[in-house]
Protein backbone atom coordinates (compact mmCIF):
# COMPACT_ATOMS: atom_id res chain seq x y z
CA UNK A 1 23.38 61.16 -60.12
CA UNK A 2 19.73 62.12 -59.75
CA UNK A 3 18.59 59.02 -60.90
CA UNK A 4 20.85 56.73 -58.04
CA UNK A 5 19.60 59.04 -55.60
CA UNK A 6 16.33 58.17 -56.33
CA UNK A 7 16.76 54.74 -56.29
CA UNK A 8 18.25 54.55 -53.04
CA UNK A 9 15.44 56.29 -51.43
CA UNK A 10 12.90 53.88 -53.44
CA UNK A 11 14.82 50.99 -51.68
CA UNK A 12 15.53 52.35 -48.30
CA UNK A 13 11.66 53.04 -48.48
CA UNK A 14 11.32 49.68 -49.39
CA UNK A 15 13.12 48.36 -46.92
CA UNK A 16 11.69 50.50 -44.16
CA UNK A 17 8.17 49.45 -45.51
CA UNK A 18 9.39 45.45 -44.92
CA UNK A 19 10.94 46.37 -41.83
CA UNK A 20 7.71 47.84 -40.16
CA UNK A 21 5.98 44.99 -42.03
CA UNK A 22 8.34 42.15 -39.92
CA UNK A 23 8.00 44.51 -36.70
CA UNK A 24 3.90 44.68 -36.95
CA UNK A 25 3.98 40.63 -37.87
CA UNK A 26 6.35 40.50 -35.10
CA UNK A 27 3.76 41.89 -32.67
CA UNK A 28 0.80 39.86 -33.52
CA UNK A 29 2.83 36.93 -32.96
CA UNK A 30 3.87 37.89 -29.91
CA UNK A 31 0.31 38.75 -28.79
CA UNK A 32 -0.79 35.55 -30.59
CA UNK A 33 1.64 33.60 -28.48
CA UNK A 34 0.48 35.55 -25.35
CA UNK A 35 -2.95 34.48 -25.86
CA UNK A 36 -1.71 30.83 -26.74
CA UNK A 37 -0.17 31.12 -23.42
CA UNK A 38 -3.01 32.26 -21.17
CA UNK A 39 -4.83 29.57 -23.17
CA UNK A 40 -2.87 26.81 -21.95
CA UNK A 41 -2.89 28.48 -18.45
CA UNK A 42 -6.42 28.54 -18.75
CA UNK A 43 -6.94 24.50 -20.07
CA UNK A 44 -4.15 23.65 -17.24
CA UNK A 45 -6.50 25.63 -14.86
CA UNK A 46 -9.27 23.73 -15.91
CA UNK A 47 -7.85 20.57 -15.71
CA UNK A 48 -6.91 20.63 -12.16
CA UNK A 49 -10.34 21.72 -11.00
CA UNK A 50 -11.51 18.97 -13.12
CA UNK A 51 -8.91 15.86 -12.03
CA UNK A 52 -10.23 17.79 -8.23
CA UNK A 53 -13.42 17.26 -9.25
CA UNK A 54 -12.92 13.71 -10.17
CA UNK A 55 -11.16 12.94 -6.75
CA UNK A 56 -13.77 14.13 -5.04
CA UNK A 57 -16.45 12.18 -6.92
CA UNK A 58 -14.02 8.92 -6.47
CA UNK A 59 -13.96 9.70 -2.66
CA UNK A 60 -17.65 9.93 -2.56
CA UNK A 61 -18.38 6.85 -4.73
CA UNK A 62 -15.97 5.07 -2.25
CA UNK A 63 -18.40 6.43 1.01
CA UNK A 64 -21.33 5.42 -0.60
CA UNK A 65 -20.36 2.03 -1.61
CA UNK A 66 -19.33 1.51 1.69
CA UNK A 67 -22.43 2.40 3.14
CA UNK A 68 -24.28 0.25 0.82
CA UNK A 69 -21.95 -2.87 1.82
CA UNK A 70 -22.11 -2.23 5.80
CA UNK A 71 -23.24 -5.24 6.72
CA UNK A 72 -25.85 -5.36 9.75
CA UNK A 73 -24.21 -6.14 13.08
CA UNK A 74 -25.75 -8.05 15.64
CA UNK A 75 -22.78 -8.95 18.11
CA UNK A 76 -19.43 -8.14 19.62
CA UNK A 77 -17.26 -11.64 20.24
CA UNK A 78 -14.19 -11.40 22.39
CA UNK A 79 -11.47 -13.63 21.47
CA UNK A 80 -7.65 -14.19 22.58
CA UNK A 81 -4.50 -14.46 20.44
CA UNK A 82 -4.20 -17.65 22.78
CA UNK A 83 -0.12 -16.96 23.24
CA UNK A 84 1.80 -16.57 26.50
CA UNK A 85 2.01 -13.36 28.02
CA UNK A 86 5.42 -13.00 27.70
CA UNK A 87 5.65 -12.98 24.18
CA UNK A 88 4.52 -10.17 21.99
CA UNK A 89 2.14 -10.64 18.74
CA UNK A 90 0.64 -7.68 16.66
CA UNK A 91 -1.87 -7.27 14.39
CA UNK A 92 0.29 -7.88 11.65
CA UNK A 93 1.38 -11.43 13.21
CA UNK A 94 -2.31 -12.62 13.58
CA UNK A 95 -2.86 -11.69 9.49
CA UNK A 96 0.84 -13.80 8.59
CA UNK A 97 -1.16 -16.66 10.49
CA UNK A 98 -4.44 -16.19 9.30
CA UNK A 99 -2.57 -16.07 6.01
CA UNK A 100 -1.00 -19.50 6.60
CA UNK A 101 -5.07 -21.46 6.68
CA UNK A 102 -6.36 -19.81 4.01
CA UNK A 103 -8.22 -16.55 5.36
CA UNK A 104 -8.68 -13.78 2.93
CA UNK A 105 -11.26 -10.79 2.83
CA UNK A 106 -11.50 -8.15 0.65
CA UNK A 107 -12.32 -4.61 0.52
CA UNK A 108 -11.74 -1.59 -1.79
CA UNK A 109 -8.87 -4.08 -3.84
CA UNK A 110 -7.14 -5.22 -0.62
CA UNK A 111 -6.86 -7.97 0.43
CA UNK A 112 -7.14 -8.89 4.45
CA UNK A 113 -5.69 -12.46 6.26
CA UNK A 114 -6.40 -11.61 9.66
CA UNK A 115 -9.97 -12.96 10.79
CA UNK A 116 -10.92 -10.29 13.64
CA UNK A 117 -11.45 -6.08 13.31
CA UNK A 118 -9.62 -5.17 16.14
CA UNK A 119 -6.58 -6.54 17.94
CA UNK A 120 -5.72 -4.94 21.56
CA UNK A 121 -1.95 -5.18 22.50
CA UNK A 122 -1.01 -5.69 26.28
CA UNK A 123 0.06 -2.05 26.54
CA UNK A 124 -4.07 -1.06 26.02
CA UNK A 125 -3.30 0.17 22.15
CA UNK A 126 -5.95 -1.25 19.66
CA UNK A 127 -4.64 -2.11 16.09
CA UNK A 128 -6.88 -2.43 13.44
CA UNK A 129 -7.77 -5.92 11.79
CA UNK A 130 -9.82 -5.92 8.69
CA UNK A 131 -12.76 -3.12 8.13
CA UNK A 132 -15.40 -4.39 9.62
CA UNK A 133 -17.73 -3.77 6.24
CA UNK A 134 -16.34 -7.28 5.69
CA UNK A 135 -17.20 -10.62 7.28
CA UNK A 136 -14.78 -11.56 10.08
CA UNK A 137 -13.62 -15.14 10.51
CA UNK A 138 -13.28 -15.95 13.44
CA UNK A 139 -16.10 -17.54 14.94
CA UNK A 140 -18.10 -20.68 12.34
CA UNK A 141 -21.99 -19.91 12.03
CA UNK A 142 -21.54 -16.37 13.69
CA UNK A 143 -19.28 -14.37 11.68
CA UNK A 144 -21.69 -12.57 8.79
CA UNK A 145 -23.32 -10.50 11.54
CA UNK A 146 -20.44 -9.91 14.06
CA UNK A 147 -17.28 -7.87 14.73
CA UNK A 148 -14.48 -9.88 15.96
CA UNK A 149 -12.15 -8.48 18.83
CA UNK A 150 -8.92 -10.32 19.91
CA UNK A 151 -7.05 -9.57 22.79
CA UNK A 152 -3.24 -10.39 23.14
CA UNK A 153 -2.35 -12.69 25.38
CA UNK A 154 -4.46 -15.68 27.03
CA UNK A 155 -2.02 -18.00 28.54
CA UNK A 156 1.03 -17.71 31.51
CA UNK A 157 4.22 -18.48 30.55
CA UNK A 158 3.77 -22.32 30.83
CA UNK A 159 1.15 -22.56 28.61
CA UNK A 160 -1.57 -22.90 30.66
CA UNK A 161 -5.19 -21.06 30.47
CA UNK A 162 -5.23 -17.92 32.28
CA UNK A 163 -6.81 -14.25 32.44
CA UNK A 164 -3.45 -12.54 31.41
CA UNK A 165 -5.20 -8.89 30.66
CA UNK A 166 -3.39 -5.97 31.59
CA UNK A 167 -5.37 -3.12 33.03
CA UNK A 168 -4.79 -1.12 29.81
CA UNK A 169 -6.18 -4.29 27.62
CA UNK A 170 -9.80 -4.27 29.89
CA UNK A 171 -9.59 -0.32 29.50
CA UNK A 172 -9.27 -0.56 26.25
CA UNK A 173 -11.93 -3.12 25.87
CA UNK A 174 -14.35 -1.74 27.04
CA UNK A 175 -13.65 1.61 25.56
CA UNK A 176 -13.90 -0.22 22.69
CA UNK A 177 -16.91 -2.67 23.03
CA UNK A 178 -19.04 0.56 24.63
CA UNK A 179 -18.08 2.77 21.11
CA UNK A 180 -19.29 -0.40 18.89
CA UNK A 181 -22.29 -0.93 20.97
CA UNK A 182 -23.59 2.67 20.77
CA UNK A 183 -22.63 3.02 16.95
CA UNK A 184 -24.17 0.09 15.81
CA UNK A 185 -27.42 0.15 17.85
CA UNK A 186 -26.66 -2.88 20.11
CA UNK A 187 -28.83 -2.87 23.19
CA UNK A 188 -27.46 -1.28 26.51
CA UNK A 189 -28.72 -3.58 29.42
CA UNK A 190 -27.64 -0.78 32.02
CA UNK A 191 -26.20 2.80 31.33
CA UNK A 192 -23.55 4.18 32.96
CA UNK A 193 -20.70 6.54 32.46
CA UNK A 194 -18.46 4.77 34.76
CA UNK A 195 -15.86 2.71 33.38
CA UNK A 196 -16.49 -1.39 33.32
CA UNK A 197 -20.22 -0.74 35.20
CA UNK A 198 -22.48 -0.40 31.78
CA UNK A 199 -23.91 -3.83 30.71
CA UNK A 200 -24.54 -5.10 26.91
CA UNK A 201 -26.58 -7.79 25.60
CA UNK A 202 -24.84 -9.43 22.61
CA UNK A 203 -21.36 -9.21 23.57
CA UNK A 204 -20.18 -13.16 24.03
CA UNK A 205 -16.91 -14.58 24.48
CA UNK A 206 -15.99 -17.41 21.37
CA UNK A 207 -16.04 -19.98 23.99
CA UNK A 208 -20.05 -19.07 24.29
CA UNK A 209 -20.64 -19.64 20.68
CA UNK A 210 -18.05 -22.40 20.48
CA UNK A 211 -17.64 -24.57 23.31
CA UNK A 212 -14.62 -26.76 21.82
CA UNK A 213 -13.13 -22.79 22.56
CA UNK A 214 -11.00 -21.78 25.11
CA UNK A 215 -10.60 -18.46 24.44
CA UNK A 216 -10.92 -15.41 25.24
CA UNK A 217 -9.96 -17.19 28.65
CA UNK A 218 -11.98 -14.76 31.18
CA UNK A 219 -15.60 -15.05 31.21
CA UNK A 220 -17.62 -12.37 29.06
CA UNK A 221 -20.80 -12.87 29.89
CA UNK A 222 -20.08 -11.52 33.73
CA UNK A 223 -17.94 -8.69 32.74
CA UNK A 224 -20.23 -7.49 30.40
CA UNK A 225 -23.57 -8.96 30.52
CA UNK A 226 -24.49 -9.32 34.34
């Protein structure tokens, strides 16, 4: 009876020596795992400051390859969309048409139709055309130094030439034209901070450069020159 009583407590020792075994194996694992875990926290942490990191390189890239491509401007020309003043065209109308003969610029992987940089809708809001880091076309022999402005409009409702700007369009205009001037270094004939009375040098209308050209149907060269 002695004898099974000592075995029992040789096994239940046994046992209880495995069982604190598993528990202390159990532990480490667990602290193992909790280390794996702050680990990957860690790496994810890292990651994300690095994919930041690599955004914000991108982004800068991106500036400075634009600044390296901005091309030197030396004029403004003032065009019209050459449509009736009763109907409305957008921006995106003028690139479906530029589309149509064959125009195509681009920049940064996209692709541009539309010829000018800025397009000014009758109600004075100016839509962008293509970045003007990019040749316009709009105006033969001129276009690798220029930025291209077309305002809606241009005709009455029969067709015929005619100066169909809204007050909002020659607002806009020469909000517009004055900004360009003053950021790209253009020479200011006469300074003022009145609206329409500051003169420019190079800002032309395409019939100036072109005289087959109608457009922009209003004469440039007195609004903004004289």
């Amino acid at each position: 009876m002695k004898e099974n009583l000592n075995n029992i407590f040789e096994r239940a020792t046994s046992a209880l020596t495995m069982f604190h075994s598993q528990v202390n194996d159990l532990h480490a694992l667990l602290e193992y795992n909790k280390d794996v875990g702050a680990l990957l926290e860690y790496n994810k942490d890292v990651g994300a400051s690095l994919d930041v990191m690599r955004r914000l390189l991108e982004s800068e890239m991106e500036y400075l390859n634009g600044l390296i491509k901005l091309r030197k401007i030396d004029k403004i020309i003032i065009h019209c969309s050459d449509t009736p003043e009763n109907v409305d065209v957008t921006a995106a109308d003028i690139d479906k048409w530029h589309k149509e003969r064959g125009f195509k610029g681009i920049y940064q992987g996209k692709v541009y139709h539309i010829g000018y940089h800025h397009f000014i809708r009758k109600n004075g809001e100016i839509e962008l055309g293509r970045p003007i880091e990019i040749a316009g076309e709009h105006c033969k022999g001129h276009n690798a130094h220029s930025i291209g402005i077309c305002i809606e409009g241009g005709r009455d409702k029969d067709g015929k030439i005619k100066d169909t700007r809204t007050l909002q369009q020659k607002q806009a205009l020469y909000w517009l034209v004055t900004n360009l001037v003053v950021e790209y270094g253009l020479e200011i004939l006469k300074y003022s901070e009145k609206m329409f009375e500051a003169r420019f040098a190079n800002i032309y209308g395409h019939n100036e450069l072109n005289p087959n050209k109608e457009c922009p149907c209003f004469d440039v060269g007195k609004e903004f020159r004289e």
